[in-house]
Protein backbone atom coordinates (compact mmCIF):
# COMPACT_ATOMS: atom_id res chain seq x y z
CA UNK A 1 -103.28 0.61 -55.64
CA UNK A 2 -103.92 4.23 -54.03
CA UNK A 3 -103.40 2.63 -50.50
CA UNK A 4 -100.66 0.83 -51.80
CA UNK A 5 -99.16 4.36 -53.28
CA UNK A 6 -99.56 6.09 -50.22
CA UNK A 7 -97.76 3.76 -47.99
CA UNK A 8 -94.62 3.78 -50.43
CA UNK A 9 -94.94 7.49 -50.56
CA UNK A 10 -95.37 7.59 -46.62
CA UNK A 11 -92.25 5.22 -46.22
CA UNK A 12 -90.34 7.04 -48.73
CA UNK A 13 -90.73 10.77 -47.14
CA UNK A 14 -90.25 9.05 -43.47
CA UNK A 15 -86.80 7.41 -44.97
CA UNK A 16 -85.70 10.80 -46.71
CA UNK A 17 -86.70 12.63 -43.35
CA UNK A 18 -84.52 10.27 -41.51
CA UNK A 19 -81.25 10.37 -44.15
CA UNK A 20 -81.50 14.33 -44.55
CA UNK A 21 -79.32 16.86 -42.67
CA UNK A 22 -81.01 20.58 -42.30
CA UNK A 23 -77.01 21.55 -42.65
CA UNK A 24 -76.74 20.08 -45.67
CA UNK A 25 -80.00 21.37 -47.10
CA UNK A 26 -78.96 24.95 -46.39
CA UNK A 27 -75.19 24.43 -48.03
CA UNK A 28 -77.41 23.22 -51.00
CA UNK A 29 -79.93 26.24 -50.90
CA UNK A 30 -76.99 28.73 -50.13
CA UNK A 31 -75.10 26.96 -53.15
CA UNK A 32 -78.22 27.40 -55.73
CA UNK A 33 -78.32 31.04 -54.60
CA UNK A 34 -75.15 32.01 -55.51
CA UNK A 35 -75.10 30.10 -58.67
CA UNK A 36 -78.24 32.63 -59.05
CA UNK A 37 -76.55 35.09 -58.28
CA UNK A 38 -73.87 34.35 -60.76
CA UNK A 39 -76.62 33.86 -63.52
CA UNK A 40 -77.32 37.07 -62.68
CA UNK A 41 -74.01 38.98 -62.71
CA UNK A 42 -73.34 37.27 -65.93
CA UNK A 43 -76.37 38.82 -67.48
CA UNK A 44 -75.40 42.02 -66.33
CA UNK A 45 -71.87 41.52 -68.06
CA UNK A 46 -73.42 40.60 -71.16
CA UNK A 47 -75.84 43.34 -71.16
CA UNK A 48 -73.18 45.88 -70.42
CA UNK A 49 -71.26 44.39 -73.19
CA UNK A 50 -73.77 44.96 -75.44
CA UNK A 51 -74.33 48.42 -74.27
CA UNK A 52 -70.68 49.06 -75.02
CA UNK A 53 -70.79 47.64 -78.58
CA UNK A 54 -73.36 49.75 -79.18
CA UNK A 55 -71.63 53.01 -77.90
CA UNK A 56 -68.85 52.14 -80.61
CA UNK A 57 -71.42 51.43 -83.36
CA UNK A 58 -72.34 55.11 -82.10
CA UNK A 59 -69.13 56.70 -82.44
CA UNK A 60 -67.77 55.42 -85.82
CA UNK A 61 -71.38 56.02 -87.49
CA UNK A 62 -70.77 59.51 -85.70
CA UNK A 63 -67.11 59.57 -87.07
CA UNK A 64 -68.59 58.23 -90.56
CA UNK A 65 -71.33 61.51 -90.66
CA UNK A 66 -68.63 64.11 -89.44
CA UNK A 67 -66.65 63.09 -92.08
CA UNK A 68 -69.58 63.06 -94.64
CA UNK A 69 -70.03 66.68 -93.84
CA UNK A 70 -66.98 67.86 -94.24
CA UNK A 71 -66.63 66.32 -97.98
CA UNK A 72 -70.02 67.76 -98.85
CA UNK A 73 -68.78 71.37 -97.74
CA UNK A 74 -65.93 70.60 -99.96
CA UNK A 75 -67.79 69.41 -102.72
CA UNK A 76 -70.38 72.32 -102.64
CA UNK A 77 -66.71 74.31 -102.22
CA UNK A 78 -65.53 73.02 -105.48
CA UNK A 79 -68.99 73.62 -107.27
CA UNK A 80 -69.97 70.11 -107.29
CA UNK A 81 -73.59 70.43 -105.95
CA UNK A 82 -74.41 66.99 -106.98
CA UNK A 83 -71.86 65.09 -104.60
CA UNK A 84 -72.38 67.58 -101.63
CA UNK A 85 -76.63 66.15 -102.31
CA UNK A 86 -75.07 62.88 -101.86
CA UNK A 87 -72.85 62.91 -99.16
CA UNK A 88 -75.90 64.76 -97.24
CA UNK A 89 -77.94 62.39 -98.30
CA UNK A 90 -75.47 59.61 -96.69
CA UNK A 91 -75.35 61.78 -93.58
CA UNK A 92 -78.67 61.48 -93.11
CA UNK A 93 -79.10 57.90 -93.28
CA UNK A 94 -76.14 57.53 -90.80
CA UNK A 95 -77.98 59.71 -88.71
CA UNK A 96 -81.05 57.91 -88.50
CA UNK A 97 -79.00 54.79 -87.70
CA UNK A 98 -77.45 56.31 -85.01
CA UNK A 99 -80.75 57.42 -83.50
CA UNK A 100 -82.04 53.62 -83.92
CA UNK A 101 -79.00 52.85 -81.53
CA UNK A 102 -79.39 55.94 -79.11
CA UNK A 103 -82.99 54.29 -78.62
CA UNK A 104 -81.16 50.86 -78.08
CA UNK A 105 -78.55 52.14 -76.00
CA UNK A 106 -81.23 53.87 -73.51
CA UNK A 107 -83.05 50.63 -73.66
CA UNK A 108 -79.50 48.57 -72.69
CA UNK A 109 -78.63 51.05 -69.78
CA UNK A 110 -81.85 50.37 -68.28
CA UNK A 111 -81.96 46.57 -68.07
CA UNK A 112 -78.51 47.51 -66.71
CA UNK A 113 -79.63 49.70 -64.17
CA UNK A 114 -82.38 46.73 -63.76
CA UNK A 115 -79.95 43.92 -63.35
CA UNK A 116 -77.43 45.80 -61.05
CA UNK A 117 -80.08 46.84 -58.82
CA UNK A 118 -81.55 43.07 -58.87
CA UNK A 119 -77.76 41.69 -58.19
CA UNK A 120 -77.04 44.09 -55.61
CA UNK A 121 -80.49 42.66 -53.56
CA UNK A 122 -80.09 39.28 -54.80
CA UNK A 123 -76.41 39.55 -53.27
CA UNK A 124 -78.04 41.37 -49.93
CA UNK A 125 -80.08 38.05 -49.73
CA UNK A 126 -77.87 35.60 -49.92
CA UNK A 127 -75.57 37.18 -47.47
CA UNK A 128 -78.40 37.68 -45.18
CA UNK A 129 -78.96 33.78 -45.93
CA UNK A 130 -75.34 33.01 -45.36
CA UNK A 131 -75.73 34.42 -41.82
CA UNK A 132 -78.56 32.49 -40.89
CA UNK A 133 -77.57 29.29 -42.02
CA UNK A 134 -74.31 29.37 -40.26
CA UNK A 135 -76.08 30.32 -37.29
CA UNK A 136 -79.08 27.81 -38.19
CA UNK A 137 -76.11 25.01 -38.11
CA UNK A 138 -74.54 26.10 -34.99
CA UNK A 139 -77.53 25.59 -33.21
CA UNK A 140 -78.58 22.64 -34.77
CA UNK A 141 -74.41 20.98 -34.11
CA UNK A 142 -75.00 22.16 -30.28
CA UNK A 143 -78.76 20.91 -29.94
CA UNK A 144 -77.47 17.45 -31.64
CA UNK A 145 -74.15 17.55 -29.38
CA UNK A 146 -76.50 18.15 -26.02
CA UNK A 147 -78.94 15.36 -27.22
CA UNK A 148 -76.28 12.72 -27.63
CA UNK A 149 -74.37 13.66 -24.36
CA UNK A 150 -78.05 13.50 -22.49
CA UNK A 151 -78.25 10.14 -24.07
CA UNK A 152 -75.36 8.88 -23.20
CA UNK A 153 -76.18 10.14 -19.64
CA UNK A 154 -79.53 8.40 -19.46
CA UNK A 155 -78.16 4.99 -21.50
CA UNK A 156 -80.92 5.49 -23.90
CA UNK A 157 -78.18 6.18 -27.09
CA UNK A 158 -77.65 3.17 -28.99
CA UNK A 159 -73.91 2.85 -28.42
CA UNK A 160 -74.26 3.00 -24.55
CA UNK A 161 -77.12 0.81 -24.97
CA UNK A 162 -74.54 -1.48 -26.33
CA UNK A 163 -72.31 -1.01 -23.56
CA UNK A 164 -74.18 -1.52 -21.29
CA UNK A 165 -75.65 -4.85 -22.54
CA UNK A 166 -72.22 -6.17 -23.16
CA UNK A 167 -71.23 -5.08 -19.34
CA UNK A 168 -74.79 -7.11 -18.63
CA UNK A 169 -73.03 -9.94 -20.23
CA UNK A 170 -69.85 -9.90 -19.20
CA UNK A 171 -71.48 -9.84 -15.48
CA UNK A 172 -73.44 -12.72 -15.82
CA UNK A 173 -71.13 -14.87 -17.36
CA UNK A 174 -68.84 -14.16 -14.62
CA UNK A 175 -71.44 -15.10 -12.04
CA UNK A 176 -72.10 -18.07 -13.63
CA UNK A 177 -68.11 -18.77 -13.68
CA UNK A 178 -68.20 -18.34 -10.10
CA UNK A 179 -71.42 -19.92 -9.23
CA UNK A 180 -69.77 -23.05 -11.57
CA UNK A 181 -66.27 -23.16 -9.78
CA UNK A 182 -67.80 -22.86 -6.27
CA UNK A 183 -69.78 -25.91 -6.81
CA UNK A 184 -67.12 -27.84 -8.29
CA UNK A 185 -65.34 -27.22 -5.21
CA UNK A 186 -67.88 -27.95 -2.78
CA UNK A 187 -68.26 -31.29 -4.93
CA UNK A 188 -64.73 -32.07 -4.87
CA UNK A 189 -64.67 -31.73 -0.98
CA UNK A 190 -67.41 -33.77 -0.68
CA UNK A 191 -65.87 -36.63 -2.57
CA UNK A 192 -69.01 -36.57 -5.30
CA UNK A 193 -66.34 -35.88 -7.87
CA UNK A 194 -63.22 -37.84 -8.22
CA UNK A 195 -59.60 -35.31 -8.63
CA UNK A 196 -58.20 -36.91 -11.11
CA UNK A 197 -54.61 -35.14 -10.48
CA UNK A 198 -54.51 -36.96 -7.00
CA UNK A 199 -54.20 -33.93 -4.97
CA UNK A 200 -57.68 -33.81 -3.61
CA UNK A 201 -58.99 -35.51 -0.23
CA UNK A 202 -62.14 -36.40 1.31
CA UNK A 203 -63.59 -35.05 4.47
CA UNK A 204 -62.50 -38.49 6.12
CA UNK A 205 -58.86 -38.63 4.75
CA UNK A 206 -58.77 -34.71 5.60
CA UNK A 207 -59.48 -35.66 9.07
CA UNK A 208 -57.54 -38.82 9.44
CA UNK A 209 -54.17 -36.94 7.84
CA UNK A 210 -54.84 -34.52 10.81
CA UNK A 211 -55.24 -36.71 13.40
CA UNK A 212 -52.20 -38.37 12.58
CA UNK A 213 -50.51 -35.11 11.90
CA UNK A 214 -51.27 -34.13 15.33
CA UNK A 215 -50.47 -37.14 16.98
CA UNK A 216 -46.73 -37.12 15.73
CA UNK A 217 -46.65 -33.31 17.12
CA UNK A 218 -47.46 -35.04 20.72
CA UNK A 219 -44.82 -37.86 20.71
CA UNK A 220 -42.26 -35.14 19.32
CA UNK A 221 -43.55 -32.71 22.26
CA UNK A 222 -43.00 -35.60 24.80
CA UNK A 223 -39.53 -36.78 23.25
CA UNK A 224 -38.41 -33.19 23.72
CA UNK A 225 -39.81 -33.07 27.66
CA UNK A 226 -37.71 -36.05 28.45
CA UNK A 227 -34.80 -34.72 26.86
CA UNK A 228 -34.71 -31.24 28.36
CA UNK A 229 -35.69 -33.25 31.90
CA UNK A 230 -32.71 -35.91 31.71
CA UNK A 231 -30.48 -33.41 30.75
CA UNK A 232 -31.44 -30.95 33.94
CA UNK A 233 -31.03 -34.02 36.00
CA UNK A 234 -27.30 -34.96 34.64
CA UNK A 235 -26.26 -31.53 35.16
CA UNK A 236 -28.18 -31.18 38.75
CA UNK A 237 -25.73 -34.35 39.66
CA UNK A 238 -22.50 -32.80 37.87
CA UNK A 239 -22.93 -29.61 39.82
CA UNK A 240 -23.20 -31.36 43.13
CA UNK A 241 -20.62 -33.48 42.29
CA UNK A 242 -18.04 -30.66 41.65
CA UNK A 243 -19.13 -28.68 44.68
CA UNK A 244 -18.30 -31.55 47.24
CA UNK A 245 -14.57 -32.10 45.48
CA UNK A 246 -14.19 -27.92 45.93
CA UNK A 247 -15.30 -28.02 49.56
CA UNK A 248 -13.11 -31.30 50.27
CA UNK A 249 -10.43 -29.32 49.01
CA UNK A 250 -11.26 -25.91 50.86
CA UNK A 251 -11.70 -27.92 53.92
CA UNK A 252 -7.97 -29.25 53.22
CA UNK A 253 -6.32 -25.56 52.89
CA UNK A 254 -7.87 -24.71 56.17
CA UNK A 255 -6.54 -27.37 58.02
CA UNK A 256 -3.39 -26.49 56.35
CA UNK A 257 -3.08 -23.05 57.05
CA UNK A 258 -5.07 -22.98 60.98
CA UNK A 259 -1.53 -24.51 62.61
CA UNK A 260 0.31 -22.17 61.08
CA UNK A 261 -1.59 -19.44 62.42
CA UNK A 262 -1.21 -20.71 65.61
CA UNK A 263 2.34 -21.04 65.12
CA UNK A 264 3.17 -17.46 64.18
């Protein structure tokens, strides 16, 4: 049960170590310190509230005595000993009331004093806290920030780990696409595998179609050597033809025109 214990504790801390934030720790820490702090401020408030009632319990018992005095000096005025006695005698039991609540007062002022002082350090501290978590947090957001771009540098992060499986994937099932239409292709060629659109041909129909092909080019070529030969040949003749009916002719005009000549 103690082993058991400790490896629930163990897991436990190792989880809470892994689902805490240091920045949100110190936003916590920085909020319980000023809710301290307002504790504290409070009890000063209340303290110099009490401080003040007192002061006023003070001043009317005060007023209340003055005004006992004055009505035993006009009592003992008027010859009434007995109610001058008494209005001393009230004086003097005001009096010692106030001097209860001098003693209270002086009391008051110093937890005052006390908790002002305390406030005014507690307030020191918590500033001084303030500063260093924000700075604590700025380092902490640029050491995370540099971690995750030096993982994501080195593929070790778990997102570009992703990536780059999923690239790994899409790779191989492309070679394997390839690799798969290739052989298909070779098998088609090879006649191994039947097309069943008709398109396809064998090596030996390939072969035949270009014999045949190339065949029909040679009887075309020949067809168009006789042509363009007969057809110098006719014209050859035409030309000589026409040249022997000019020169008949020429020969005529000469014949023609030499008595003349000889005439003139």
């Amino acid at each position: 049960m103690k082993r058991m214990g400790m490896i629930f504790r163990a897991k436990a801390n190792k989880a809470l170590d892994r689902a805490e934030d240091p920045r949100e720790t110190l936003d916590y820490s920085y909020q319980k310190q000023l809710e301290l702090l307002q504790k504290v401020r409070r009890g000063v408030a209340d303290v110099a509230t009490s401080r003040k009632r007192l002061e006023l319990q003070m001043t009317q018992l005060q007023g209340q005595s003055s005004k006992l005095e004055d009505q035993g000096k006009k009592a003992l005025a008027l010859g009434r000993e007995d109610l001058a006695r008494e209005a001393l005698s009230r004086k003097s039991a005001l009096q010692q009331q106030v001097t209860d609540l001098e003693g209270q007062h002086q009391t008051l002022q110093g937890e005052e004093e006390k908790l002002t002082l305390a406030a005014q350090r507690l307030q020191a501290k918590v500033d001084a806290f303030r500063t260093k978590k924000e700075t604590i947090k700025a380092t902490y957001t640029a050491a995370q920030a540099q971690t995750r771009i030096g993982e994501a540098f080195s593929g070790i992060s778990e997102e570009m780990g992703d990536v780059g499986m999923a690239i790994q994937r899409a790779e191989d099932k492309t070679a394997q696409l390839q690799a798969r239409s290739g052989a298909i292709d070779e098998l088609l060629a090879s006649g191994a595998l039947d097309d069943q659109s008709g398109m396809a041909k064998d090596d030996i129909t390939a072969e035949l179609d270009r014999l045949s092909g190339g065949g029909d080019v040679e009887l075309e070529l020949q067809r168009m050597k006789a042509e363009l030969a007969g057809g110098s040949s006719e014209g050859g003749r035409q030309a000589l033809e026409g040249g022997q009916g000019e020169g008949g002719q020429a020969s005529g005009a000469q014949q023609q025109d030499t008595p003349r000549f000889n005439k003139d």
